[in-house]
N, C-alpha and C. Protein backbone atom coordinates (compact mmCIF):
# COMPACT_ATOMS: atom_id res chain seq x y z
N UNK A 1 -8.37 10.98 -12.32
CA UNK A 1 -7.38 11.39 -13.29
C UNK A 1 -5.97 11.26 -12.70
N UNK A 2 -5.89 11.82 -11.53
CA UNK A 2 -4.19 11.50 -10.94
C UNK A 2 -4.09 10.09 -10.61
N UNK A 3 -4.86 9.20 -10.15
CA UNK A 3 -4.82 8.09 -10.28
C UNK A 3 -4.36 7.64 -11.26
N UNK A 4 -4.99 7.57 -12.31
CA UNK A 4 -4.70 6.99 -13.69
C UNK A 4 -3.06 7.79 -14.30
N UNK A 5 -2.91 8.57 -13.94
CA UNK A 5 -1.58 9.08 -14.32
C UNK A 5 -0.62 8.05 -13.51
N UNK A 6 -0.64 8.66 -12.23
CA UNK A 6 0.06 7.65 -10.71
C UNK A 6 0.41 6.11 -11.43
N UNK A 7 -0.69 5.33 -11.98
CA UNK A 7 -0.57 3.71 -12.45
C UNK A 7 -0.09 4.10 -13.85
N UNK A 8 0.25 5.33 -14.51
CA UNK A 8 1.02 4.57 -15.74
C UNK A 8 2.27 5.42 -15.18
N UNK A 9 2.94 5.50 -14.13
CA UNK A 9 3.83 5.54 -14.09
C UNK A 9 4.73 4.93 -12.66
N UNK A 10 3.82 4.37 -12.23
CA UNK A 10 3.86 3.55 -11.14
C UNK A 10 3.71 2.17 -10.99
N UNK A 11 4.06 1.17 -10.20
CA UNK A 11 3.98 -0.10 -9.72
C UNK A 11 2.36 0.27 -9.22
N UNK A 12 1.58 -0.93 -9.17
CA UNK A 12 -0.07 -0.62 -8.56
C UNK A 12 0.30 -0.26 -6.92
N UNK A 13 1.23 -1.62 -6.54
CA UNK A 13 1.57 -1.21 -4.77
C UNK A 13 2.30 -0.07 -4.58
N UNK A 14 3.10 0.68 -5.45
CA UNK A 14 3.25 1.73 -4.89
C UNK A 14 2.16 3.03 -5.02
N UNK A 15 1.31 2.97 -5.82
CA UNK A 15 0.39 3.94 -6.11
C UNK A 15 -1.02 3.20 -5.30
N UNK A 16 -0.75 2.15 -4.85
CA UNK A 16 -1.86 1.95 -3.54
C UNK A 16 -1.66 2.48 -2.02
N UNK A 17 0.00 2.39 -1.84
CA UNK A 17 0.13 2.90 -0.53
C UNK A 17 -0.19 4.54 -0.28
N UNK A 18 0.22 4.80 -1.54
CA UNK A 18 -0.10 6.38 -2.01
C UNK A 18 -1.84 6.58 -1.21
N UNK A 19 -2.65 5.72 -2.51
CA UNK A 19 -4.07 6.53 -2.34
C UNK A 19 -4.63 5.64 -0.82
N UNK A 20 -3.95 4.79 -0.18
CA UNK A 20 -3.81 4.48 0.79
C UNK A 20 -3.95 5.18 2.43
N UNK A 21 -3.17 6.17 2.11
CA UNK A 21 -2.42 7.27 3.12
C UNK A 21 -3.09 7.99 3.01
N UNK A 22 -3.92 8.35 1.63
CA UNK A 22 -4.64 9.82 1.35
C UNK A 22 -5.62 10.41 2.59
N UNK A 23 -6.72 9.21 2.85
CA UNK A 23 -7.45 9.63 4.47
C UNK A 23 -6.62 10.15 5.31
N UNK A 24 -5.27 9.68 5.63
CA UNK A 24 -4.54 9.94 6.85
C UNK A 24 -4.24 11.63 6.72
N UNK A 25 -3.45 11.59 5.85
CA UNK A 25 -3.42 13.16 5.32
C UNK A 25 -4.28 14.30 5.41
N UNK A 26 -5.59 13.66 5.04
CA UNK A 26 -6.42 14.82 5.49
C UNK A 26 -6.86 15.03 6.45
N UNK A 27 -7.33 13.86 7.18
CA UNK A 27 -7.15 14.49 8.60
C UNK A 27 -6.20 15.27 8.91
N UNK A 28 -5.15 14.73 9.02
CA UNK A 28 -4.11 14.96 9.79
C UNK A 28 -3.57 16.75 9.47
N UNK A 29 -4.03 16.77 8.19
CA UNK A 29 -4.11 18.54 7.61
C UNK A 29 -4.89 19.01 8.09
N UNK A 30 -5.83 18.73 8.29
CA UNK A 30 -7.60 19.63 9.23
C UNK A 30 -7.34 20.01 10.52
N UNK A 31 -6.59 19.00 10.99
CA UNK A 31 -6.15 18.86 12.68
C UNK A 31 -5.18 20.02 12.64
N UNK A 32 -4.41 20.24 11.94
CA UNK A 32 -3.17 20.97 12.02
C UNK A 32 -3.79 22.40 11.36
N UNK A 33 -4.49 22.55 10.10
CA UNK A 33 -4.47 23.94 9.79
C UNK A 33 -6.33 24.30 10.49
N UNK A 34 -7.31 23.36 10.42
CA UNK A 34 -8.37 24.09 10.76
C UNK A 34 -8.70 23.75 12.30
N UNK A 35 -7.89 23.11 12.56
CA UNK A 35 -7.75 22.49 14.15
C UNK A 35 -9.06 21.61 14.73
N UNK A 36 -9.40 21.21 13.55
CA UNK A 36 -10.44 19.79 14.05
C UNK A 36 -9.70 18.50 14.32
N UNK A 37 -10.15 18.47 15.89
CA UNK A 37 -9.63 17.62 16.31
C UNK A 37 -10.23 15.92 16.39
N UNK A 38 -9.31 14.88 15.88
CA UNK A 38 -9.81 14.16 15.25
C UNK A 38 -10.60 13.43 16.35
N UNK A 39 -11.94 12.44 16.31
CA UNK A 39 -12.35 11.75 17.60
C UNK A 39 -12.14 10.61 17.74
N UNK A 40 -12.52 9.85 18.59
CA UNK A 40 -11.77 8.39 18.26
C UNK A 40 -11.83 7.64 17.32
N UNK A 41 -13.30 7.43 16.50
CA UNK A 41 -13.30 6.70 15.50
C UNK A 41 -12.10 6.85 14.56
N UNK A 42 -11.86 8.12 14.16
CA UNK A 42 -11.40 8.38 13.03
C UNK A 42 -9.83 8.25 13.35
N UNK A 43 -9.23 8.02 14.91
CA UNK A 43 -7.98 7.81 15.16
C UNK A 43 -8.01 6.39 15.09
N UNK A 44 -9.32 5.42 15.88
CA UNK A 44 -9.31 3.93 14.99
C UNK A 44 -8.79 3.50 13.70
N UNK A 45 -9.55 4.58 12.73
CA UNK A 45 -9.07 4.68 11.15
C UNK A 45 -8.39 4.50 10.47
N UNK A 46 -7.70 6.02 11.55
CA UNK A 46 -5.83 6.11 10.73
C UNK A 46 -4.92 4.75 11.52
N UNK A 47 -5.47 4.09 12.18
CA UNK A 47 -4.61 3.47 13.55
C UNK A 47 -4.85 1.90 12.64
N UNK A 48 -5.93 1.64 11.54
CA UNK A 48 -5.86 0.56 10.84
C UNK A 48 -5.03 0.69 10.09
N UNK A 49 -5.40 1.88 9.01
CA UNK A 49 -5.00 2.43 7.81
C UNK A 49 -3.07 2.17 7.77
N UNK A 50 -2.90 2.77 9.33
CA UNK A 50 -1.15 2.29 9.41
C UNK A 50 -0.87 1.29 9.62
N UNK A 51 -1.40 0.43 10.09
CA UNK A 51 -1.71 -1.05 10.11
C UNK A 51 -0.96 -1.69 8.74
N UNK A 52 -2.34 -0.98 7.90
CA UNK A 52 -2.48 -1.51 6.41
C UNK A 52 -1.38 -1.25 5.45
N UNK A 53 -1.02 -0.14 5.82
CA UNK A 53 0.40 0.36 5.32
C UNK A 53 1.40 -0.43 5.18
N UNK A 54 1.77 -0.22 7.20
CA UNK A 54 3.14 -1.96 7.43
C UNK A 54 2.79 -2.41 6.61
N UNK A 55 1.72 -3.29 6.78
CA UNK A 55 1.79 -5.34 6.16
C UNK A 55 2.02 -4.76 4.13
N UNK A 56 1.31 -3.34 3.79
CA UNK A 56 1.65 -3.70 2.40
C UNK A 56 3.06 -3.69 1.92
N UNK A 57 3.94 -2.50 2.78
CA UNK A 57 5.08 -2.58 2.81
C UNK A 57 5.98 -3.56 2.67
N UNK A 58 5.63 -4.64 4.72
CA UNK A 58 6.38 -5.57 4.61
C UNK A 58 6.24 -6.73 3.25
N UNK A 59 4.91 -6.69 2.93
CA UNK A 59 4.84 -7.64 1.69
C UNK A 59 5.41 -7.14 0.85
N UNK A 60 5.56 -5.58 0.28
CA UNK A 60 6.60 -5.25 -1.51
C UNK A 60 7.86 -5.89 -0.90
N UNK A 61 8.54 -5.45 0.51
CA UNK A 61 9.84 -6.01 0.69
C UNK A 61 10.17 -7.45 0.71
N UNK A 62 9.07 -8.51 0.97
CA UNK A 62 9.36 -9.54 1.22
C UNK A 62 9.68 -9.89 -0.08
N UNK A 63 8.65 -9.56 -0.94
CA UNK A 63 8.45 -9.97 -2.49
C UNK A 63 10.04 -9.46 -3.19
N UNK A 64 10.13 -8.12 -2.55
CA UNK A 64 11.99 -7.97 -3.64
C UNK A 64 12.60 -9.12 -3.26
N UNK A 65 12.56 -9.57 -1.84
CA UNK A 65 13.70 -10.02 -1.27
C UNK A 65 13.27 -11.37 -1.57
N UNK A 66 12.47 -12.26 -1.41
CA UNK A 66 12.25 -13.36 -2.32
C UNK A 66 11.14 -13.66 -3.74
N UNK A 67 11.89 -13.59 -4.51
CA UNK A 67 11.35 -13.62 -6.01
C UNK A 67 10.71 -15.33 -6.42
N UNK A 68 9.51 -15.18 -6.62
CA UNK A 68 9.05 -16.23 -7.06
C UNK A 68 9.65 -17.61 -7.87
N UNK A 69 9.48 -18.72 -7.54
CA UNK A 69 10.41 -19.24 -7.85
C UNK A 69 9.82 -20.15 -9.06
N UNK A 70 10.46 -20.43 -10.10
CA UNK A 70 9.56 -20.70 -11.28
C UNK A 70 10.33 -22.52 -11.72
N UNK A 71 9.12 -23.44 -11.84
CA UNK A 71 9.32 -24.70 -12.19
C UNK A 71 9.05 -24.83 -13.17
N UNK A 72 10.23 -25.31 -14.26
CA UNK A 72 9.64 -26.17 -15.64
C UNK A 72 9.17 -27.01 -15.98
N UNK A 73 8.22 -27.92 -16.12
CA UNK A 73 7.85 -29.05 -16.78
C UNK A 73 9.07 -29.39 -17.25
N UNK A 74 9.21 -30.37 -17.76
CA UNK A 74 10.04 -31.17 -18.28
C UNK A 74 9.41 -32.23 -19.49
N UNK A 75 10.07 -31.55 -20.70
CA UNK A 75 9.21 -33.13 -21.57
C UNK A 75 9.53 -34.33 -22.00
N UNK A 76 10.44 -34.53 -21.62
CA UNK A 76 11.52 -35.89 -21.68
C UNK A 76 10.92 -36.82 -20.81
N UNK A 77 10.39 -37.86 -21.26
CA UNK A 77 9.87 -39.27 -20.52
C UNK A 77 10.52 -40.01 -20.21
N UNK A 78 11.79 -39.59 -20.56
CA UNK A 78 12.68 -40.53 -19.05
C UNK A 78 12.96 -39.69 -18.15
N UNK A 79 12.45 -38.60 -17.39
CA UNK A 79 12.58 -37.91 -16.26
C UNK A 79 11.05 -38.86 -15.21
C-alpha cells in the first residue's frame, strides 16, 4: 500500500532508491535500538545495497544531465 501511494506520487527511481535502502534501515535500527549486532553477511548486504544506491543515483544524474537525444525521420526523398 505505501508503495503504491510512493509511485503515484513519485518518479519509479526515486521510490526505488527509497524501497531500496529499506533493508539498510532496519538493520541499522536493530543495531542501534535492540543492539543486534549485524554479522558479516548482512554488512556484505548493506555494503552491495550502497553499491546499488551510487550507480542508481549516478544514473538519475547522468540521465538529468544528458537527455536523450531524439532523431526524425525525414520524408522528403531528396534528403
Amino acid at each position: 500500500m505505501a508503495l503504491v501511494f510512493a509511485l503515484s506520487r513519485l518518479s519509479a527511481g526515486t521510490a526505488g532508491l527509497g524501497t531500496l535502502a529499506n533493508p539498510v534501515v532496519g538493520v541499522l535500527a536493530a543495531w542501534a535500538q535492540l543492539g543486534e549486532v549485524p554479522d558479516l553477511t548482512e554488512a556484505i548486504g548493506m555494503g552491495l545495497i550502497g553499491v546499488a544506491l551510487a550507480f542508481n543515483a549516478l544514473q538519475a544524474l547522468y540521465s538529468a544531465q544528458n537527455p536523450p537525444r531524439v532523431v526524425v525521420a525525414s520524408t522528403d526523398p531528396k534528403i
